[in-house]
C-alpha atoms as a PDB file:
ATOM      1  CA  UNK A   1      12.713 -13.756-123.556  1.00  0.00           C
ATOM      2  CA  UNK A   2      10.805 -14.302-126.835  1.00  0.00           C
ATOM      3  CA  UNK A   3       7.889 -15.268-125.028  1.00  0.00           C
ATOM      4  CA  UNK A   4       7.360 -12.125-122.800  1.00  0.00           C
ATOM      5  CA  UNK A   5       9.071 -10.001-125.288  1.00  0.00           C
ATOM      6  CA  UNK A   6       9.595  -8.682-128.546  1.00  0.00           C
ATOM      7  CA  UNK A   7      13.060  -8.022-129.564  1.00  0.00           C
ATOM      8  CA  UNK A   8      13.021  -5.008-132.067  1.00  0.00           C
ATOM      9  CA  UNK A   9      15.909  -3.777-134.396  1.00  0.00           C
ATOM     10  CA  UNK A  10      16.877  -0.257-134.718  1.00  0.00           C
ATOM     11  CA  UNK A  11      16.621   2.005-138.174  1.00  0.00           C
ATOM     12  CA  UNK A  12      19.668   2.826-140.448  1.00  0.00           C
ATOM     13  CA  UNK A  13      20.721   6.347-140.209  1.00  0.00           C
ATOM     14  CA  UNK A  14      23.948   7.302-142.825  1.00  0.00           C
ATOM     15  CA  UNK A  15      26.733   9.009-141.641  1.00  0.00           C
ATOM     16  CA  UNK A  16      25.988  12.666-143.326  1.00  0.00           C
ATOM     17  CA  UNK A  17      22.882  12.707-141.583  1.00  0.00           C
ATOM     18  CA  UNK A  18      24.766  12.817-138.111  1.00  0.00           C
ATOM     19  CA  UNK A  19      25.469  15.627-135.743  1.00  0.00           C
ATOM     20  CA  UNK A  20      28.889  15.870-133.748  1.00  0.00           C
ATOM     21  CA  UNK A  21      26.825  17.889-130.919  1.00  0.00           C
ATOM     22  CA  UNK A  22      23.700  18.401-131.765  1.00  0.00           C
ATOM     23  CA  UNK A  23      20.305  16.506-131.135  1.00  0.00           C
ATOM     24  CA  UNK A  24      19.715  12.611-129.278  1.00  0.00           C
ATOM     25  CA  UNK A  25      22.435  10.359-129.375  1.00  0.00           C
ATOM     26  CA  UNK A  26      23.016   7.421-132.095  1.00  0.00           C
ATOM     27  CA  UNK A  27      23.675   4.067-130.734  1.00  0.00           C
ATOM     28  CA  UNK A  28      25.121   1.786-133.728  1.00  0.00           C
ATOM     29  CA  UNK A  29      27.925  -0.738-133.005  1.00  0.00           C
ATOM     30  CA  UNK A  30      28.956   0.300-129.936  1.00  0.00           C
ATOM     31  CA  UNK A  31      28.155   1.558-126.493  1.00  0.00           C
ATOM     32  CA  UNK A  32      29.588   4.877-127.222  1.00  0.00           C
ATOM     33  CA  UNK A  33      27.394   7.317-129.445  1.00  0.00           C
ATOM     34  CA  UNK A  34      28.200   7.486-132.732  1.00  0.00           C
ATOM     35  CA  UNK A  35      26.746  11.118-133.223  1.00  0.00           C
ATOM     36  CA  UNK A  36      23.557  12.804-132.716  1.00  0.00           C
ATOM     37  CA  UNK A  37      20.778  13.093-134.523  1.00  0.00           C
ATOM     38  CA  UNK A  38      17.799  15.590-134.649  1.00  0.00           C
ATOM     39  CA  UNK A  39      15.095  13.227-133.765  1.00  0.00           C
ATOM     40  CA  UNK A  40      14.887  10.106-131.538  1.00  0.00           C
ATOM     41  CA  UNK A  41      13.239   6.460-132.193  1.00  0.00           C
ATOM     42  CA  UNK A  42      13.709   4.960-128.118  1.00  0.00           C
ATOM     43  CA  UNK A  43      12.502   6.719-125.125  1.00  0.00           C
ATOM     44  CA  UNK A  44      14.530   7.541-121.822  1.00  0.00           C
ATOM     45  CA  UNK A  45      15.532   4.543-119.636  1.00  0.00           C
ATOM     46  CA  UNK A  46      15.679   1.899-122.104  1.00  0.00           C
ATOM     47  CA  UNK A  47      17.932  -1.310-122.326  1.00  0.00           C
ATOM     48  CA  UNK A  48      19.739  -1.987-125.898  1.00  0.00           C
ATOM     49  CA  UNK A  49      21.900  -4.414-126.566  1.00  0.00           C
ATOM     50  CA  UNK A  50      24.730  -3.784-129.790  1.00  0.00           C
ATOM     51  CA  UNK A  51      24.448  -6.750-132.413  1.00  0.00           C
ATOM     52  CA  UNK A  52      27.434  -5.753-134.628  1.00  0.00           C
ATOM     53  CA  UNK A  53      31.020  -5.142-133.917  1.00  0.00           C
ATOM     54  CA  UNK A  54      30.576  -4.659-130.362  1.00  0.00           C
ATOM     55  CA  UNK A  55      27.787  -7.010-130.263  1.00  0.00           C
ATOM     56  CA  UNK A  56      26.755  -8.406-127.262  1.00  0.00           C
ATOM     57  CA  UNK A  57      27.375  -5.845-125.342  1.00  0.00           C
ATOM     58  CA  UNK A  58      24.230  -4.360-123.230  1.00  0.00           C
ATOM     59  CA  UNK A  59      23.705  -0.935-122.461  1.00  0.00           C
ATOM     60  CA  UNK A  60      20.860   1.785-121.006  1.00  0.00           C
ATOM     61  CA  UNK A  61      20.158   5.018-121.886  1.00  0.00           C
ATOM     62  CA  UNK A  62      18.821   7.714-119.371  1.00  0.00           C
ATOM     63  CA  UNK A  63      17.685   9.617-121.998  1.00  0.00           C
ATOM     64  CA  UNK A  64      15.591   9.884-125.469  1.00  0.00           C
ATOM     65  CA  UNK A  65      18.318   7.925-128.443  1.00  0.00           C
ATOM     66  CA  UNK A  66      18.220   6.979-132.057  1.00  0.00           C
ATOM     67  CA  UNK A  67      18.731   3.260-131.980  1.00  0.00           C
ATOM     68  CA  UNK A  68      20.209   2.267-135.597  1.00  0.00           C
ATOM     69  CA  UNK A  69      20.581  -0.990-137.523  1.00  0.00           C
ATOM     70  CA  UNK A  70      23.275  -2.852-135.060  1.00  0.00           C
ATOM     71  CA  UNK A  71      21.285  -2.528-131.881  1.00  0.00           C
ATOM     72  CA  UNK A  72      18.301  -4.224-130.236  1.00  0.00           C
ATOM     73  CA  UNK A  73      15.964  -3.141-127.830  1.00  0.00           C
ATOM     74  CA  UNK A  74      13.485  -5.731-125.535  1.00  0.00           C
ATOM     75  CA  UNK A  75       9.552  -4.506-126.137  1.00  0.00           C
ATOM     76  CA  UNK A  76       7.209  -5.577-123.622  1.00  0.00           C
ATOM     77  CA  UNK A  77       4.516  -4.258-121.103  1.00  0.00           C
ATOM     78  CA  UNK A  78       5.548  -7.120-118.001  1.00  0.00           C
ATOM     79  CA  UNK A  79       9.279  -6.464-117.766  1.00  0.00           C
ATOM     80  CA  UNK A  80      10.716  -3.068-116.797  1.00  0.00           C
ATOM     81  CA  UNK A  81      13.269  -2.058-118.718  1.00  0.00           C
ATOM     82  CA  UNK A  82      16.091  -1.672-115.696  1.00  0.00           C
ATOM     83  CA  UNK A  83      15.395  -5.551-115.068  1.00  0.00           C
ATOM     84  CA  UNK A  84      16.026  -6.045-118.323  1.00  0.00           C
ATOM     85  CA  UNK A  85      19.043  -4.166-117.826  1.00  0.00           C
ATOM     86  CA  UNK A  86      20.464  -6.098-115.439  1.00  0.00           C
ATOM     87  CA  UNK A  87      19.555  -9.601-116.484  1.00  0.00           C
ATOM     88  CA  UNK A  88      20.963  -9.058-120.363  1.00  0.00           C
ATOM     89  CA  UNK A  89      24.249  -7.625-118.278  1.00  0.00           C
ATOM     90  CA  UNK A  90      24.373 -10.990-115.846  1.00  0.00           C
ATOM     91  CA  UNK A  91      24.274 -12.992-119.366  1.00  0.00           C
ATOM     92  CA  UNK A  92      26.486 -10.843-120.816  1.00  0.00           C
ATOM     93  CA  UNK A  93      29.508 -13.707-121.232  1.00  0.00           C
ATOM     94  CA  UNK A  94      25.712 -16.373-122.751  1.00  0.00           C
ATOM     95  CA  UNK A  95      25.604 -13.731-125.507  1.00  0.00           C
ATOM     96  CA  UNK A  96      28.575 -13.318-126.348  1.00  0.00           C
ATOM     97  CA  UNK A  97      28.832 -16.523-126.016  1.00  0.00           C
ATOM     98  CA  UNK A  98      26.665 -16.692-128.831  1.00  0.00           C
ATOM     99  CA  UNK A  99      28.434 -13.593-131.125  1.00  0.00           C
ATOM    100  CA  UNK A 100      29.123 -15.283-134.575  1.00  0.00           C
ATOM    101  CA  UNK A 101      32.984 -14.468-135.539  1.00  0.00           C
ATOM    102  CA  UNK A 102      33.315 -12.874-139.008  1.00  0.00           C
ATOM    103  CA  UNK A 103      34.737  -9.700-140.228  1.00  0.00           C
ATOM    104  CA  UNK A 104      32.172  -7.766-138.215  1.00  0.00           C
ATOM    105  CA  UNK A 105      31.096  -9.794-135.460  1.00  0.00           C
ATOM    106  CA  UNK A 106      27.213 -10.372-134.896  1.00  0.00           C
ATOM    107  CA  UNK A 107      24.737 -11.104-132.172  1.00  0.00           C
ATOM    108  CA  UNK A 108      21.512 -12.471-133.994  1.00  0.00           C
ATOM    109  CA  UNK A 109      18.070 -12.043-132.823  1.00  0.00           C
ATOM    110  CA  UNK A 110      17.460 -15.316-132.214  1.00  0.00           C
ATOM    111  CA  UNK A 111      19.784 -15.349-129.352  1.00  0.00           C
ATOM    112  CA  UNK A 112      18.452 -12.854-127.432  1.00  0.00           C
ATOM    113  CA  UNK A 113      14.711 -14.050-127.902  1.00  0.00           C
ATOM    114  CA  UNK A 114      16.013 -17.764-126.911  1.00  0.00           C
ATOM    115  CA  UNK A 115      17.551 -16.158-123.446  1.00  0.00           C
ATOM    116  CA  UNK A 116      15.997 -17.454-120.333  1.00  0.00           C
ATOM    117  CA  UNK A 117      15.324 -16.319-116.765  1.00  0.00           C
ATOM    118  CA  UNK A 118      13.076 -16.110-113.936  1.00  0.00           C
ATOM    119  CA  UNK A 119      10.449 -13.341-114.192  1.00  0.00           C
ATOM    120  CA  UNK A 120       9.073 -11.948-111.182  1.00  0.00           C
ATOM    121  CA  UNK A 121       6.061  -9.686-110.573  1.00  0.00           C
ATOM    122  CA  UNK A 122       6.719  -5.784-111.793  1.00  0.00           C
ATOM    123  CA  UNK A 123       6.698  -5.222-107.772  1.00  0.00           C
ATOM    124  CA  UNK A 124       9.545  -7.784-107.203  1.00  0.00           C
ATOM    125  CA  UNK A 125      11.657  -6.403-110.324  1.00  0.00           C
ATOM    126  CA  UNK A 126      11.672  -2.934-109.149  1.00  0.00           C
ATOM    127  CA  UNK A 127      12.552  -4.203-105.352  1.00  0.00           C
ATOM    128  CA  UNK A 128      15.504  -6.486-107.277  1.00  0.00           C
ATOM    129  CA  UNK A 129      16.654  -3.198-109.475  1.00  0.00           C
ATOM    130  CA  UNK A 130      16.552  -0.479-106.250  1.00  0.00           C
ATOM    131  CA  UNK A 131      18.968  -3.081-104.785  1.00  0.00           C
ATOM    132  CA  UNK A 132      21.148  -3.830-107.667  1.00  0.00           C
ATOM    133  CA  UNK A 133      21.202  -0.195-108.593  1.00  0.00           C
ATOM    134  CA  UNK A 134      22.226   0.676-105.098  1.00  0.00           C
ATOM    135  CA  UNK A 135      24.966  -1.545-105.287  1.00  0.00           C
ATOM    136  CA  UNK A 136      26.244  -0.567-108.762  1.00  0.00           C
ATOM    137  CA  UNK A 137      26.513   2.764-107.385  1.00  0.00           C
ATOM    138  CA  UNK A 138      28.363   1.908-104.553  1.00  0.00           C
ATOM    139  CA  UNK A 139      30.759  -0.878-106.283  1.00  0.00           C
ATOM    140  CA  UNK A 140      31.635   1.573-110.028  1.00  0.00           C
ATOM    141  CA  UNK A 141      30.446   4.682-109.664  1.00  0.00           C
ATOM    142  CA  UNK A 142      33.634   6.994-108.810  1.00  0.00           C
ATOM    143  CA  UNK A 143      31.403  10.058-107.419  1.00  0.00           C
ATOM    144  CA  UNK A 144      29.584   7.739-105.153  1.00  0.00           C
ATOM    145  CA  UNK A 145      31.822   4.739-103.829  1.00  0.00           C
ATOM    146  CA  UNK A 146      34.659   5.623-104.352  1.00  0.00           C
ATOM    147  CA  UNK A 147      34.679   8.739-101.826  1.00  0.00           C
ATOM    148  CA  UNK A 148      32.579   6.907 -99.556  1.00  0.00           C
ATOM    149  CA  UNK A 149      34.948   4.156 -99.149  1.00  0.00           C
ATOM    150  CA  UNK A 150      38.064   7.041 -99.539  1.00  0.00           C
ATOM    151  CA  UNK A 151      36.247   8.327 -96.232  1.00  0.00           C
ATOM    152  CA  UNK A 152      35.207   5.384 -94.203  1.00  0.00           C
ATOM    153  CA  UNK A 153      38.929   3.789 -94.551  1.00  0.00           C
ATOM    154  CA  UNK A 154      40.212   7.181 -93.873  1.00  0.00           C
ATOM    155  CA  UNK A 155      38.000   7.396 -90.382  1.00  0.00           C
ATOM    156  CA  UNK A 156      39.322   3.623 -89.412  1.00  0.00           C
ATOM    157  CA  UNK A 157      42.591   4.726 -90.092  1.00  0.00           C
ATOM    158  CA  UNK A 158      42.560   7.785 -88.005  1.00  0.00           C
ATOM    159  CA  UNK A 159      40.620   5.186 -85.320  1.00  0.00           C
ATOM    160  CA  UNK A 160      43.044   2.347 -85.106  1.00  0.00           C
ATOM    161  CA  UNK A 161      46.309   5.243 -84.916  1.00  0.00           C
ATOM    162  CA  UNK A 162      44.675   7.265 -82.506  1.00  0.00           C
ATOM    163  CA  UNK A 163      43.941   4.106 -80.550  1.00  0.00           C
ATOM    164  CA  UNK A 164      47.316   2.222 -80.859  1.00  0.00           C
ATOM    165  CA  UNK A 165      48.994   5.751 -80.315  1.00  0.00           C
ATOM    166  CA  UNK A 166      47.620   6.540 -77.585  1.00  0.00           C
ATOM    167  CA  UNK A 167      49.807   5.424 -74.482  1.00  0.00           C
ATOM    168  CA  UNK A 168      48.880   6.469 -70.836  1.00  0.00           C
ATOM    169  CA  UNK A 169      51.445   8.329 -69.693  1.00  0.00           C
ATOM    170  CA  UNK A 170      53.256   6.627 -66.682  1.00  0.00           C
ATOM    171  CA  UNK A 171      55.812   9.416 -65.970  1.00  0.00           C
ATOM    172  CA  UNK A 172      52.839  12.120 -64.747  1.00  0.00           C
END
């Protein structure tokens, strides 16, 4: 990753400075947001990965975000940033893997820059992410899956009952 990539650290914000509702949301040790704060340091559709107390989990936000002191973010003009979402989340278990136990567990830098994998052309990553997007969508998302599934098991059920249920009648 080093090699393609720079792998930049996030800026301390304090507590009193955060929102509990108001302005982009504050990515620290975890994937959930801390709080929100009135101005933002990572655009839109960006991969982070958490490098304290959570640490090495990965995560992507849709939208503008403060990243803070405990989280990571992958700078670099030849890998889109959904690729890089999906190949820190397939080495998920390598970096944590790599977490160093102590009171507040830590993911260095050095870790993440020493990850490797094949890199395809910008044109092959975003063919790779439409399909592995698709399939996320279809496989966790409850508002897409789910009810698809719900429905097609609900039409083979109604198929297979009708079917087996459906006796000529020999006493006409």
């Amino acid at each position: 990753m080093g090699a393609v990539a720079s792998v930049v650290r996030g800026k301390r914000l304090v507590r009193k400075e955060l929102s509990q509702s108001e302005g982009y949301p504050v990515y620290q040790n975890s994937l959930n947001a801390l709080g929100y704060y009135k101005d933002w340091n990572t655009e839109a559709n960006t991969a982070f990965i958490i490098s304290a107390g959570a640490a090495g989990e990965v995560g992507y936000s849709n939208q503008n975000f403060w990243k803070a002191d405990d989280v990571w973010t992958i700078e670099t003009a030849v890998i889109s940033q959904r690729f890089i979402f999906h190949v820190l989340s397939q080495k998920k278990d390598l970096l944590k893997s790599q977490v160093r136990k102590a009171s507040v567990p830590r993911l260095s830098k050095t870790s993440i820059e020493n990850l490797s994998f094949i890199l395809p052309s910008l044109e092959e990553q975003s063919c790779i992410v439409a399909i592995l997007d698709k399939f996320d969508a279809l496989t966790n998302s409850i508002f897409q899956g789910l009810p698809k599934e719900i429905e097609l098991r609900q039409k083979q059920y109604e198929y297979f009952r009708d079917t087996l249920l459906n006796f000529p009648n020999k006493y006409e």
